[in-house]
Protein backbone atom coordinates (compact mmCIF):
# COMPACT_ATOMS: atom_id res chain seq x y z
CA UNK A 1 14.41 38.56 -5.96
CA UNK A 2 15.15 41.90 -5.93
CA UNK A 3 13.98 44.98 -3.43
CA UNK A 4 13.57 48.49 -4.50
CA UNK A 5 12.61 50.93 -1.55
CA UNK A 6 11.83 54.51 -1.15
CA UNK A 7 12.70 54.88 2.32
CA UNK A 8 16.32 54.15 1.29
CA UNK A 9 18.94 56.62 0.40
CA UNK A 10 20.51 55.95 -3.17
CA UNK A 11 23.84 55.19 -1.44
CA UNK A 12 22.36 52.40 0.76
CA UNK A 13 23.41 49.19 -1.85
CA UNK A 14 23.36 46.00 0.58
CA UNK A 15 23.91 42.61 -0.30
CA UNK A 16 21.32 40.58 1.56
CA UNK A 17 20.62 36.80 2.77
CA UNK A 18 17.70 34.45 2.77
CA UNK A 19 17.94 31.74 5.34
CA UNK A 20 19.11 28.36 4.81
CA UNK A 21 16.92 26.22 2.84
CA UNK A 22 17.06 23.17 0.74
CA UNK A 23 13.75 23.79 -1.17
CA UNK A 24 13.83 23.82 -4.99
CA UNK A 25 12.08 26.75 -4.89
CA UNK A 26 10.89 29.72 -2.43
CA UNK A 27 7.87 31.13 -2.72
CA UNK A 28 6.95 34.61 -2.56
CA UNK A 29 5.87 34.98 1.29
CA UNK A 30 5.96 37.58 4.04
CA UNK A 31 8.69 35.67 5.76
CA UNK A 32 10.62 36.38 2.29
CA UNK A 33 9.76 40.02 2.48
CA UNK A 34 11.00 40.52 6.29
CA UNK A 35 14.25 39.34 5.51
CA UNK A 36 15.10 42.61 3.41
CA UNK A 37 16.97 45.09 5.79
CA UNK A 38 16.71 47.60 7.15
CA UNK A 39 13.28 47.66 9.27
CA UNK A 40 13.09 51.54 7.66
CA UNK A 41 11.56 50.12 4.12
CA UNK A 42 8.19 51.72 3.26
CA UNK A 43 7.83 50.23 0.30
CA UNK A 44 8.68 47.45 -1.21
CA UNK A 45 8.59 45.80 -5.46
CA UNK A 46 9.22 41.73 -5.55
CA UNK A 47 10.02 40.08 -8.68
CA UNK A 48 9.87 36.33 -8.21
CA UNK A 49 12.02 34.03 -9.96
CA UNK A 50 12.31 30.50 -9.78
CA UNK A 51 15.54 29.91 -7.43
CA UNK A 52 17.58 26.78 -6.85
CA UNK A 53 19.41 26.24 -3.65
CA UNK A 54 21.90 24.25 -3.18
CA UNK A 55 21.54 21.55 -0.15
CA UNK A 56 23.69 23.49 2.24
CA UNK A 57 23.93 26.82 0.36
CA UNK A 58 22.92 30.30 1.24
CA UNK A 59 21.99 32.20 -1.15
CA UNK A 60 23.29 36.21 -1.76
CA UNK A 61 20.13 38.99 -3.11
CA UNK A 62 21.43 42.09 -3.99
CA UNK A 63 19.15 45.21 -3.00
CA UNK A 64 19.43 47.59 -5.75
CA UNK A 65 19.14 51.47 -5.08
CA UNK A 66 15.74 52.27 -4.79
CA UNK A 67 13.08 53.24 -7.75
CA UNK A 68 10.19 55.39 -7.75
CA UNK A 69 8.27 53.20 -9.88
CA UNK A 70 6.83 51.50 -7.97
CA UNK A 71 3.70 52.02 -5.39
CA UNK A 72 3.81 51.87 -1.40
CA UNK A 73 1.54 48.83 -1.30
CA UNK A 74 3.39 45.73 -1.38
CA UNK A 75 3.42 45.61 2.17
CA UNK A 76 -0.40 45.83 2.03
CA UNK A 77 -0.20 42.30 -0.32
CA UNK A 78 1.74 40.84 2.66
CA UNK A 79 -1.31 41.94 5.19
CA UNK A 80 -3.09 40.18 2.44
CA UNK A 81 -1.56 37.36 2.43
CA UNK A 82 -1.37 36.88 5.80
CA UNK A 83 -5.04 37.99 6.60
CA UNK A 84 -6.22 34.80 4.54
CA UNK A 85 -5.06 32.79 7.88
CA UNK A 86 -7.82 34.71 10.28
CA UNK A 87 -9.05 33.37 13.34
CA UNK A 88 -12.77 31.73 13.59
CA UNK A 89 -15.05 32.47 15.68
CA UNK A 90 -16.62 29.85 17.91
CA UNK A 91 -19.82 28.96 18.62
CA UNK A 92 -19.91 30.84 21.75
CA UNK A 93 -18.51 33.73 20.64
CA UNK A 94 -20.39 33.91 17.11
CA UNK A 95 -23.53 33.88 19.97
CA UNK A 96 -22.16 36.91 21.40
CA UNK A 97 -21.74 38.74 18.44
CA UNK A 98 -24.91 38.34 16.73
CA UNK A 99 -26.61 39.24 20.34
CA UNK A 100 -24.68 42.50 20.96
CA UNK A 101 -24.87 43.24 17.16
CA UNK A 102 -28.89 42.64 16.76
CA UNK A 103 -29.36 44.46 20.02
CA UNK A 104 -27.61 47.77 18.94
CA UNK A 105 -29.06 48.20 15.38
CA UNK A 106 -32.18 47.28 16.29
CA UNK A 107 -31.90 49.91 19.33
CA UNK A 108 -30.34 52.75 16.75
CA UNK A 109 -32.65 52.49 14.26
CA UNK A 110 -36.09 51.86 15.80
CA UNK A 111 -37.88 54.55 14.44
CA UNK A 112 -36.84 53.51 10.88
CA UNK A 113 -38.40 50.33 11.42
CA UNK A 114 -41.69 51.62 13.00
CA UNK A 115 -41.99 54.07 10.11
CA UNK A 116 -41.76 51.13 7.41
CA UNK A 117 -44.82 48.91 9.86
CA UNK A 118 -46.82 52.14 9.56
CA UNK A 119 -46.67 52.96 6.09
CA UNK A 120 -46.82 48.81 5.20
CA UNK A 121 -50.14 48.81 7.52
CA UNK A 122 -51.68 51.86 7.12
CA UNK A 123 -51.13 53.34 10.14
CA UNK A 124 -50.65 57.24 11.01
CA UNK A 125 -46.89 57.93 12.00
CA UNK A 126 -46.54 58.24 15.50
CA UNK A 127 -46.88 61.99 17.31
CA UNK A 128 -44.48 61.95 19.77
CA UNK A 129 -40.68 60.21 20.75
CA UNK A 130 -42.47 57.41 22.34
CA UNK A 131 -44.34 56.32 19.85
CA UNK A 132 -41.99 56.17 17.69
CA UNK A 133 -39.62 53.64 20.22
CA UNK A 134 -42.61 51.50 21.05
CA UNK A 135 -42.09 48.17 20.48
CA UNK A 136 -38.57 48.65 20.91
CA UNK A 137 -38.09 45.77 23.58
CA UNK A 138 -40.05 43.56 21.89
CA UNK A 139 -37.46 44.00 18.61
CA UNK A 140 -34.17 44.22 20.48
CA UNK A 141 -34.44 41.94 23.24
CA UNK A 142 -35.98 38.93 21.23
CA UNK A 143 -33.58 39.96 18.53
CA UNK A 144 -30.63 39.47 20.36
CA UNK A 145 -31.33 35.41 20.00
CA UNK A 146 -31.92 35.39 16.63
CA UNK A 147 -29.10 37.61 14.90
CA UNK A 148 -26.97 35.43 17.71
CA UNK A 149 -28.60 32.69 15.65
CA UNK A 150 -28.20 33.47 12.27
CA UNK A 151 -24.88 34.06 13.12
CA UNK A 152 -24.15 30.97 14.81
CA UNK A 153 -25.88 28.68 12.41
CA UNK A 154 -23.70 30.57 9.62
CA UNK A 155 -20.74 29.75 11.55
CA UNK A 156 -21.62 26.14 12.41
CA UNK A 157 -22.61 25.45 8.42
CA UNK A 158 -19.41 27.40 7.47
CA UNK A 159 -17.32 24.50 9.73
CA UNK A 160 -19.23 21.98 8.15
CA UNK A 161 -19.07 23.04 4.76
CA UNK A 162 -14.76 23.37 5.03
CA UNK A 163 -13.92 21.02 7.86
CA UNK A 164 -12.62 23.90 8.71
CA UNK A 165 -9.41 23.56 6.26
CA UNK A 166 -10.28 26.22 3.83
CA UNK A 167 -11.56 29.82 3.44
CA UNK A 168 -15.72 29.76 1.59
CA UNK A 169 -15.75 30.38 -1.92
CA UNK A 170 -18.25 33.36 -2.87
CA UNK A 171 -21.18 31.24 -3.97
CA UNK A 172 -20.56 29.12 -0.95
CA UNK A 173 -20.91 32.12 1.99
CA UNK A 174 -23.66 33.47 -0.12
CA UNK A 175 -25.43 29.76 0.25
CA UNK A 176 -24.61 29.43 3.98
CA UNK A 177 -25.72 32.74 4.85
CA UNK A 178 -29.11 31.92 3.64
CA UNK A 179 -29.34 28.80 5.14
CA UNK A 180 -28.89 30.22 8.42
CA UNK A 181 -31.45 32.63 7.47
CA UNK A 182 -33.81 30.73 6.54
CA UNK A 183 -33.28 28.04 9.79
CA UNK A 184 -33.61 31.35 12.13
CA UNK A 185 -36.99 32.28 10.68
CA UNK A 186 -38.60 29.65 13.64
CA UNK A 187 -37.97 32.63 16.18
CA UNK A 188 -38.12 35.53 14.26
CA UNK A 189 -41.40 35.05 12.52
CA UNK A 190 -43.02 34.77 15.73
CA UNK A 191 -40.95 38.13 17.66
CA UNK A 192 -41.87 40.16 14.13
CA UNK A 193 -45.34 38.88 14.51
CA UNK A 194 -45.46 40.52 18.28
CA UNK A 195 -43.82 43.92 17.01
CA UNK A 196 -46.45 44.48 14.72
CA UNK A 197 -49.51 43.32 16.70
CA UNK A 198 -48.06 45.84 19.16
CA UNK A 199 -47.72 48.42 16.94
CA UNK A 200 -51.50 48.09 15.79
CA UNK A 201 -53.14 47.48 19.36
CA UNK A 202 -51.49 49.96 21.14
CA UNK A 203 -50.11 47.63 23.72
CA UNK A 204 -47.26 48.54 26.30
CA UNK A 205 -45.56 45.32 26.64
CA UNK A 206 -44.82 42.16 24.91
CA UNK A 207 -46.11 39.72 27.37
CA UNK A 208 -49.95 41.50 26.90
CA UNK A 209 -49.52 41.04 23.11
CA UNK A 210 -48.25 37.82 22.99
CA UNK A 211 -51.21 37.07 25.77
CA UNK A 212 -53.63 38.69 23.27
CA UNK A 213 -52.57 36.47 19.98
CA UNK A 214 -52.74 32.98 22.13
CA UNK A 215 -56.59 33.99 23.38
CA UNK A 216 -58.05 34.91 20.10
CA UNK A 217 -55.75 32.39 17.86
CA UNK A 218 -54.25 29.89 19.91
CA UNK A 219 -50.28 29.33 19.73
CA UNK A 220 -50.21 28.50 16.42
CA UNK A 221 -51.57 32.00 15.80
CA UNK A 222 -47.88 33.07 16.77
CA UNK A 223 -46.45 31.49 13.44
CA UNK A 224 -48.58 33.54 10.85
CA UNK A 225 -46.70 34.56 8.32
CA UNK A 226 -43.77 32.28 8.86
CA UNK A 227 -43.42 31.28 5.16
CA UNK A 228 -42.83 34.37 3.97
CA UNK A 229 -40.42 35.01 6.49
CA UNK A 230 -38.32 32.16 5.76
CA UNK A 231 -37.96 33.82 2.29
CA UNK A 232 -37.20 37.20 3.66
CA UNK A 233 -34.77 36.14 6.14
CA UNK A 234 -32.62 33.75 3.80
CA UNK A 235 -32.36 36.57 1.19
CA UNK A 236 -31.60 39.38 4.21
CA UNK A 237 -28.95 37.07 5.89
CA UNK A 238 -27.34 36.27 2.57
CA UNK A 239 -26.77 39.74 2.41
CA UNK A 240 -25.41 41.10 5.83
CA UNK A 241 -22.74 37.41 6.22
CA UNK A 242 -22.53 36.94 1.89
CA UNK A 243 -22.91 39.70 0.17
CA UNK A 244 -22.26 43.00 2.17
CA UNK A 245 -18.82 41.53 3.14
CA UNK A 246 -17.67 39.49 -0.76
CA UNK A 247 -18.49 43.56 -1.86
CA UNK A 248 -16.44 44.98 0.92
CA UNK A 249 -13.15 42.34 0.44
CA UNK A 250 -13.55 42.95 -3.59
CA UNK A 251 -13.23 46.51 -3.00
CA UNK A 252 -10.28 45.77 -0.82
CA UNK A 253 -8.31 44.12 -3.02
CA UNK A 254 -8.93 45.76 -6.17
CA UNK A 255 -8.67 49.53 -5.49
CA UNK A 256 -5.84 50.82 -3.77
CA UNK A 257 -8.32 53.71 -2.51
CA UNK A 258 -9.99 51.49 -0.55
CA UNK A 259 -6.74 49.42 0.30
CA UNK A 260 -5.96 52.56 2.84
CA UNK A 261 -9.53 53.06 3.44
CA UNK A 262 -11.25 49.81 5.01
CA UNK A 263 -13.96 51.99 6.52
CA UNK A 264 -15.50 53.20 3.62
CA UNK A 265 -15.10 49.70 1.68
CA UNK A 266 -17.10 48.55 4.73
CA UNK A 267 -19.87 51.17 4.41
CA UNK A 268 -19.89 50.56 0.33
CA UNK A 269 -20.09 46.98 1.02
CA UNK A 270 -23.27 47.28 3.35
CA UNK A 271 -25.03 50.00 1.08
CA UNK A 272 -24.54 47.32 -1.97
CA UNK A 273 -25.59 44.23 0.46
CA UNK A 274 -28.03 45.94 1.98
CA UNK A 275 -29.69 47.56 -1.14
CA UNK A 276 -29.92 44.24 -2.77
CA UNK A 277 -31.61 42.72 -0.38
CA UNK A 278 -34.51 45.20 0.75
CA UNK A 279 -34.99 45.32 -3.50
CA UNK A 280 -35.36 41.27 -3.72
CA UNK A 281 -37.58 41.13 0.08
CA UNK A 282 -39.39 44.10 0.05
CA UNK A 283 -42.27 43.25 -2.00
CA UNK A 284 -42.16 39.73 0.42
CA UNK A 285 -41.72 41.92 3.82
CA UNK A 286 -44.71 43.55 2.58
CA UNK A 287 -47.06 40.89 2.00
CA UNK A 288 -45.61 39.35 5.54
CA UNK A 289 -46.62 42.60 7.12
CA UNK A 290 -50.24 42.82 5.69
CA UNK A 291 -50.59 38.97 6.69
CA UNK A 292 -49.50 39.74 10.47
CA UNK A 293 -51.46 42.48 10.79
CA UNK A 294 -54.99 40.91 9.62
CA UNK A 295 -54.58 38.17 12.46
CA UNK A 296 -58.27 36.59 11.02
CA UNK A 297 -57.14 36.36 7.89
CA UNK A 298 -60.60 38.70 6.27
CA UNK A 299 -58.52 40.41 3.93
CA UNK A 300 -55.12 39.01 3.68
CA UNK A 301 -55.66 34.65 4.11
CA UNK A 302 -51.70 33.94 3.32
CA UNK A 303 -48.82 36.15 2.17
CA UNK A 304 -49.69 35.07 -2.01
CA UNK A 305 -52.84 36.69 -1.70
CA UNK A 306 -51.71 39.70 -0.03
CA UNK A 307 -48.90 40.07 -3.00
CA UNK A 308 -51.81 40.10 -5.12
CA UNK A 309 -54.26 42.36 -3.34
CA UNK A 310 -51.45 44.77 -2.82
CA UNK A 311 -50.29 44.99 -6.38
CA UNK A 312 -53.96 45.19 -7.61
CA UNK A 313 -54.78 47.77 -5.26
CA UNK A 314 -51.67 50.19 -5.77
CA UNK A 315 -48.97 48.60 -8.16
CA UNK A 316 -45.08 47.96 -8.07
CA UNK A 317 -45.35 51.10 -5.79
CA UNK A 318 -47.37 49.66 -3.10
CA UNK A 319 -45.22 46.13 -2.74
CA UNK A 320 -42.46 48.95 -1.88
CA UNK A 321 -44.09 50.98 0.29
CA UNK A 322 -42.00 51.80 2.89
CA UNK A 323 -39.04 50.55 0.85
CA UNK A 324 -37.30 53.78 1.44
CA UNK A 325 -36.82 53.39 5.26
CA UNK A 326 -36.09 49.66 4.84
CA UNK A 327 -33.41 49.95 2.80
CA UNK A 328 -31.98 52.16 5.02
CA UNK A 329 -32.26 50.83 8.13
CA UNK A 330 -30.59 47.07 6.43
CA UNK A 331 -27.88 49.51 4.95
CA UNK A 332 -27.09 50.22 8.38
CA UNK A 333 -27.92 47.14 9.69
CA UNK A 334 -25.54 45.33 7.58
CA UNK A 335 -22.51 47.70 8.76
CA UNK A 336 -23.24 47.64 12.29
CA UNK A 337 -23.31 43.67 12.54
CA UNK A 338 -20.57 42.92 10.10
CA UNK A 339 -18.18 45.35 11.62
CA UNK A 340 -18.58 44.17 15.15
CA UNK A 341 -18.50 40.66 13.54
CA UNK A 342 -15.13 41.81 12.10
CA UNK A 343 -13.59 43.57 14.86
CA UNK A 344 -14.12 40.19 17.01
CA UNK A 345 -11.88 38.20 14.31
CA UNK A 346 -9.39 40.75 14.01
CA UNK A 347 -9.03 40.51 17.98
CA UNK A 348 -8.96 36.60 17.98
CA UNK A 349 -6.41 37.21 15.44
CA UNK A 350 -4.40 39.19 17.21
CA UNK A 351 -4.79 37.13 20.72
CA UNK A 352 -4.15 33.82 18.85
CA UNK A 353 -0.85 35.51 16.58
CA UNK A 354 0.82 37.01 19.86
CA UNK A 355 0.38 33.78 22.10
């Protein structure tokens, strides 16, 4: 093994020691890296070897003055390497998370999501502040359960899935995440349901919508639509727990731009999740919307026909309407939720390193 560092002066030639082992081999590790003195190194090149050690033996590394050829980013590959052993969430606390999460980008981005009902329904855009935040406690509050959900359920599946020995391969989060999607579409199919009935009645409060639905269509009138928003929801939650996050770590650890720039990975990662999605649900969300908002069922019976009538009436163009304002508001949805999601880990991390 030898070390070549910047931060050293060319005179500074040090013989240095691993400690005593009686492996066959050492790997390369960040316990290996620590051991090369001083704590001034900046940078750091490792070329591995295999080494024998003798059963009682220690053996000598010589550091070598330092090169500029190489870059200041091996001690990012440590972080690396010692990132892959990050602290999970529990239950509890993946409940928290999804709940603060849902809450805040639901709260942040409200009038994205009324301008997407209005131009899906047909409705004129709203005149004044108000209008455009009505509806708003019927979206956050009930939303704070079911992103708490989906977030859960991904966690739960995720433990299941490894016994909780292993990291997810890529096709495996992807496959969780919609899972949980799909299992969280029993409450949200009924809270987007109440949103838009809202939105189209004029009504001030949830509890007088939800009142209005039972007395015209019974309970079961609060599940219209739920089909379609099983499909929505497993392709949306694939993206904001599988995709958004596989771009963001691919960026990580394949462009050293993004290596000292986690941030921006982050909001690349949520732009490419969060893209992909509204483009594969939109034309769904769409027929969903139409469905929820013709509560008898004249024009719209079930979310196929409304696919139909809506490309026959206006084309590719119509299944999108609104597709603008959607993919923006899951762009930012995606970063909001994943980054809180993230800063909890990196905190358990810490908590659970320094005990």
């Amino acid at each position: 093994v030898r070390c070549n560092t910047n931060a050293l002066p060319h005179s500074d030639s040090r013989r240095l020691h691993l400690p005593h082992t009686n492996a066959t081999t050492h790997p390369l590790s960040p316990s290996l890296i620590s051991n090369c003195r001083p704590s001034k190194i900046t940078s750091i090149a490792l070329t591995c070897t295999r080494l024998r050690f003798g059963k009682g033996n220690i053996h000598p590394y010589t550091m070598h003055p330092p090169s500029r050829d190489f870059p200041a980013t091996a001690f990012a590959a440590a972080s690396a390497y010692e990132g892959k052993r990050r602290a999970k969430l529990s239950d509890t606390e993946n409940l928290a998370v999804g709940a603060f999460g849902g809450v805040l980008e639901t709260v942040v981005q409200m009038p994205l999501i009324t301008y997407k009902i209005c131009v899906q329904s047909g409705k004129p855009l709203p005149s004044n502040l108000g209008g455009w935040y009505r509806g708003v406690v019927a979206a956050a509050g009930p939303l704070a359960p079911i992103t708490a959900m989906q977030v859960a359920v991904n966690g739960a599946i995720e433990r299941a899935v490894t016994a909780g020995t292993r990291e997810l391969l890529d096709s495996e989060r992807i496959g969780v995440a919609m899972a949980a999607g799909g299992i969280s579409s029993v409450l949200y199919s009924p809270v987007d349901l109440v949103v838009i009935q809202q939105q189209k009645l004029g009504l001030n409060s949830a509890a007088a919508t939800i009142s209005a639905i039972t007395s015209n269509h019974g309970v079961a009138g609060l599940m219209r639509g739920f089909s379609a928003c099983v499909v929505r929801e497993g392709i949306y939650t694939a993206g904001y727990l599988g995709l958004a996050p596989i771009a963001k770590d691919y960026l990580v650890k394949n462009h050293e731009y993004f290596q000292a720039h986690e941030l921006s990975a982050s909001i690349v990662g949520s732009c490419v999740g969060g893209t992909v999605a509204a483009v594969l649900t939109h034309p769904v969300d769409t027929a969903k919307t139409c469905v929820q908002s013709d509560m008898g069922g004249l024009t719209y019976p079930n979310a196929r026909t409304a696919l139909v009538e809506v490309y026959n009436r206006g084309g590719v163009g119509a299944l999108y309407g609104g597709g603008a304002a959607r993919t923006l508001r899951l762009c930012g949805a995606f970063f909001i939720i994943n980054n809180i999601r993230e800063l909890a880990i990196q905190y358990k991390t810490k908590m659970e390193t320094s005990a």
